[in-house]
Protein backbone atom coordinates (compact mmCIF):
# COMPACT_ATOMS: atom_id res chain seq x y z
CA UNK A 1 19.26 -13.27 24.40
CA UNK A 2 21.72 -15.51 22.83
CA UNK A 3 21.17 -18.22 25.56
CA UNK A 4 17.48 -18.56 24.91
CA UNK A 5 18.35 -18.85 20.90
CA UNK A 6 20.75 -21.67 21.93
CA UNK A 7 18.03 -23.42 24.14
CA UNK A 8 15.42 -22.94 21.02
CA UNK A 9 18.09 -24.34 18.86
CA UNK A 10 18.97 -27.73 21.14
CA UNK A 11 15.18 -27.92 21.53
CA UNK A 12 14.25 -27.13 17.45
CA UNK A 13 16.76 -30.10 16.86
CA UNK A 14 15.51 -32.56 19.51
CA UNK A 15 11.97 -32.35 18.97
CA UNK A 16 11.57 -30.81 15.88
CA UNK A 17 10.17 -27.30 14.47
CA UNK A 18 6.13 -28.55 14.76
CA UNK A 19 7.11 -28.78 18.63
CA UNK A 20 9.26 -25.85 19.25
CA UNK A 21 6.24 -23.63 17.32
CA UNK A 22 3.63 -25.24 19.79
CA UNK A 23 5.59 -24.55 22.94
CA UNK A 24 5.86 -20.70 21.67
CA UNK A 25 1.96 -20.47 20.82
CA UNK A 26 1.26 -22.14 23.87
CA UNK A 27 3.11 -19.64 25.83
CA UNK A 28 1.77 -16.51 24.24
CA UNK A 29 -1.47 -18.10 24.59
CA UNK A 30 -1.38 -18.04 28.20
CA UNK A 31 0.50 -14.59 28.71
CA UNK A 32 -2.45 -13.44 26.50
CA UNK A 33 -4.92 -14.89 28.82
CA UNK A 34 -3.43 -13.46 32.08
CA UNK A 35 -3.26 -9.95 30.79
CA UNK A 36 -6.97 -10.64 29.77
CA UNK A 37 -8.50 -12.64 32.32
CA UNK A 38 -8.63 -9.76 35.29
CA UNK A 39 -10.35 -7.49 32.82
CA UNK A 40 -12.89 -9.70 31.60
CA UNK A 41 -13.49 -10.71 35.68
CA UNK A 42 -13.66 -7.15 36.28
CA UNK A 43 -16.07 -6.48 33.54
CA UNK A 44 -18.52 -8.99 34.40
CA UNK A 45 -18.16 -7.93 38.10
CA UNK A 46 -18.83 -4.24 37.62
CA UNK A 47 -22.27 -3.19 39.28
CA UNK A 48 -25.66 -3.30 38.40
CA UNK A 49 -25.78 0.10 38.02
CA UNK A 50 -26.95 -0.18 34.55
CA UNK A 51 -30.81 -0.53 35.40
CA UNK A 52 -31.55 3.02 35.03
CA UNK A 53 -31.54 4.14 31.35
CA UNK A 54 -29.32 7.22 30.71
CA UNK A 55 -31.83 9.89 29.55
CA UNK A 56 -31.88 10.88 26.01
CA UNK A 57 -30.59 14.25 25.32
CA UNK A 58 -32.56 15.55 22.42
CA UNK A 59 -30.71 18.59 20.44
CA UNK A 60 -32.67 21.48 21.22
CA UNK A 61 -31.88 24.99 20.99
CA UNK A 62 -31.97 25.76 23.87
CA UNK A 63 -29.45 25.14 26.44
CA UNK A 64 -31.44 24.77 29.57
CA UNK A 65 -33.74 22.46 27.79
CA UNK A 66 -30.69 19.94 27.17
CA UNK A 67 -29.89 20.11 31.06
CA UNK A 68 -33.65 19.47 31.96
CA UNK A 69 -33.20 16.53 29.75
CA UNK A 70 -30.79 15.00 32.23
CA UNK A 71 -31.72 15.71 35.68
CA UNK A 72 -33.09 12.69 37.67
CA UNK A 73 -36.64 13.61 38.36
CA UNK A 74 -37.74 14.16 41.94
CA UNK A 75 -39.30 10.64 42.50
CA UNK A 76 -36.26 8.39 41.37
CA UNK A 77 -33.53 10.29 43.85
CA UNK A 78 -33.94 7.64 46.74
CA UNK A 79 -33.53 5.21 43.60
CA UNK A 80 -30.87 6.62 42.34
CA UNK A 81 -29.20 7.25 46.08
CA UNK A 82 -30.27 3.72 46.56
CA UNK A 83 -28.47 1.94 43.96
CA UNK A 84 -25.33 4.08 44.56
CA UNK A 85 -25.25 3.02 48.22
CA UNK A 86 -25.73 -0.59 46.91
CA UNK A 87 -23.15 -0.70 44.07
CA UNK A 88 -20.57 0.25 46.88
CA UNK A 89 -21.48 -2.81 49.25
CA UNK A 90 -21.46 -4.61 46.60
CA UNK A 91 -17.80 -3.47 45.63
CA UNK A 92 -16.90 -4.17 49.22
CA UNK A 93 -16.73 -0.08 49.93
CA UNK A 94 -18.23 0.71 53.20
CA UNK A 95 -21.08 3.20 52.99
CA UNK A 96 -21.77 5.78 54.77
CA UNK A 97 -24.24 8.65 55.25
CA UNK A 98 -26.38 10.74 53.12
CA UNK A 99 -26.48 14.23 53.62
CA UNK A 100 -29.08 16.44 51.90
CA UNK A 101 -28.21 20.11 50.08
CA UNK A 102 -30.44 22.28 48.38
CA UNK A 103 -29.22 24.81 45.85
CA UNK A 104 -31.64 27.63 45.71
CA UNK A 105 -31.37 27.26 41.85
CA UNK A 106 -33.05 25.59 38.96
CA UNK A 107 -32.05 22.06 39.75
CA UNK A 108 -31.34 20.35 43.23
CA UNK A 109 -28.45 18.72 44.47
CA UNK A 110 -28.55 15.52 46.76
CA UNK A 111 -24.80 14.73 48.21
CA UNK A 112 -24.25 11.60 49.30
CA UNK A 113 -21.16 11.05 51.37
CA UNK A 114 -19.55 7.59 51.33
CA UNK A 115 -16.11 6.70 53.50
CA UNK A 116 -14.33 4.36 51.46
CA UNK A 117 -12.17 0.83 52.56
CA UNK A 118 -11.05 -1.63 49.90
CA UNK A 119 -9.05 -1.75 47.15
CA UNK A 120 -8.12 0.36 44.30
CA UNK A 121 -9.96 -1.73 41.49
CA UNK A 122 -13.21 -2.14 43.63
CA UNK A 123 -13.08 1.94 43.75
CA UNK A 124 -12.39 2.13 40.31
CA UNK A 125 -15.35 -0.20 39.09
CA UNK A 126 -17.76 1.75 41.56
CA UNK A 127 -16.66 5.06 40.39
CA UNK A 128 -16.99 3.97 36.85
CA UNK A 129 -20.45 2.58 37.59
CA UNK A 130 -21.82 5.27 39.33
CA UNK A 131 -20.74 7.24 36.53
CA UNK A 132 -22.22 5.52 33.76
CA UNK A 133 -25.35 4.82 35.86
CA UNK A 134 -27.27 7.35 34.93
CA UNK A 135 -26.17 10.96 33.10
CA UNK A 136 -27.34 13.51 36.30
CA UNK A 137 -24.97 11.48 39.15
CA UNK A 138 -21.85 13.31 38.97
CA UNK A 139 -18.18 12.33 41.12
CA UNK A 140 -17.94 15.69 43.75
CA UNK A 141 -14.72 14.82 44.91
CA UNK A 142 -12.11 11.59 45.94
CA UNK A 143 -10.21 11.95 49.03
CA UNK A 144 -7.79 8.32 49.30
CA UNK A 145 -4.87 7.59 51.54
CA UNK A 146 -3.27 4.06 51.69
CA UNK A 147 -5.00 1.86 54.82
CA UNK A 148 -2.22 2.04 57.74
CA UNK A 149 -0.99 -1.51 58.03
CA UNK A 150 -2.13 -3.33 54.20
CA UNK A 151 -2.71 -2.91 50.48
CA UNK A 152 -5.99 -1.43 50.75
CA UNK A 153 -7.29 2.25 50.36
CA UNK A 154 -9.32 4.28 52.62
CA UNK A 155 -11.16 7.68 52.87
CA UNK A 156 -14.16 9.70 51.30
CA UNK A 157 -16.13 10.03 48.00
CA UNK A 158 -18.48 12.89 47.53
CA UNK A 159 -21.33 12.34 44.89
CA UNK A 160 -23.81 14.54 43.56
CA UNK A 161 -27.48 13.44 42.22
CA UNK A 162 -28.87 16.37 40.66
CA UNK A 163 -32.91 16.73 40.21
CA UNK A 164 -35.15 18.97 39.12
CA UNK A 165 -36.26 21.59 41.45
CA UNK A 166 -38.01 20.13 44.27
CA UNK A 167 -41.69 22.10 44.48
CA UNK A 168 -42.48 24.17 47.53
CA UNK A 169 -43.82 22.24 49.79
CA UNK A 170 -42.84 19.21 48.71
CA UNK A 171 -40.55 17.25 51.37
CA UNK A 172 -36.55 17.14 50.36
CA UNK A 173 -35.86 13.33 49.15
């Protein structure tokens, strides 16, 4: 510590206070804008996810009328699969295939099964994305490992779309 105050001294006397206060904005200045740069270049490369609009939840009394509220409705699954298949191309994540459940319950679950390669941040934004994409996809499960051999990640990410009940009848999306 006491070397740098002996530099800033030496420098303070050569070139004066005006200069020695420039240098030390100007260097905050840019360790400010490297800690904020990657998040604002994350930020703007997030997804477009962000087409559907999140259902409004209306308060009700009753409970199942507040989960009805949020379910995708039959006809926008491949939509919503869709976009969740594109958002991880677009993060670089490889995709994968789509595999079909049905809960013999109120509401229907779609899975969709993605095996994952790229890097942490890219899984991060998607995960985020598909997340805030709309209020009935929900994040099953993350399985990672480091890639064998470089930086990367790979492995599987379960998601869930859940619907209303598909009718009888009616072909599974």
């Amino acid at each position: 510590m006491s070397a740098w105050r002996v530099r800033l001294g030496i420098a303070r006397h050569r070139q004066g206070p005006g200069a020695v206060a420039a240098a030390v904005l100007l260097a905050l200045g840019l360790a400010a804008w490297t800690w904020l740069l990657p998040r604002h270049l994350a930020a703007r490369q997030a997804p477009g996810l962000d087409t559907v609009a999140p259902a409004v939840v209306r308060e009700a009394d009753d409970p199942q009328a507040r989960l009805r509220a949020v379910l995708v409705e039959p006809a926008q699954v491949q939509a919503v699969l869709a976009r969740l298949v594109e958002a991880a191309q677009v993060d670089g994540l490889a995709s994968g295939r789509v595999g079909y459940h049905r809960d013999e319950a109120a509401a229907t679950r779609v899975r969709l099964e993605l095996p994952v390669r790229g890097g942490y941040p890219a899984l991060k934004r998607f995960l985020g994305a598909a997340l805030a994409s709309h209020p009935g996809v929900s994040v099953d499960q993350v399985d990672v490992r480091r890639d064998t051999g470089g930086t990367g990640l790979e492995g599987t990410v379960w998601l869930s779309v859940w619907s209303t009940a598909v009718l009888d009848g009616e072909d599974p999306p």
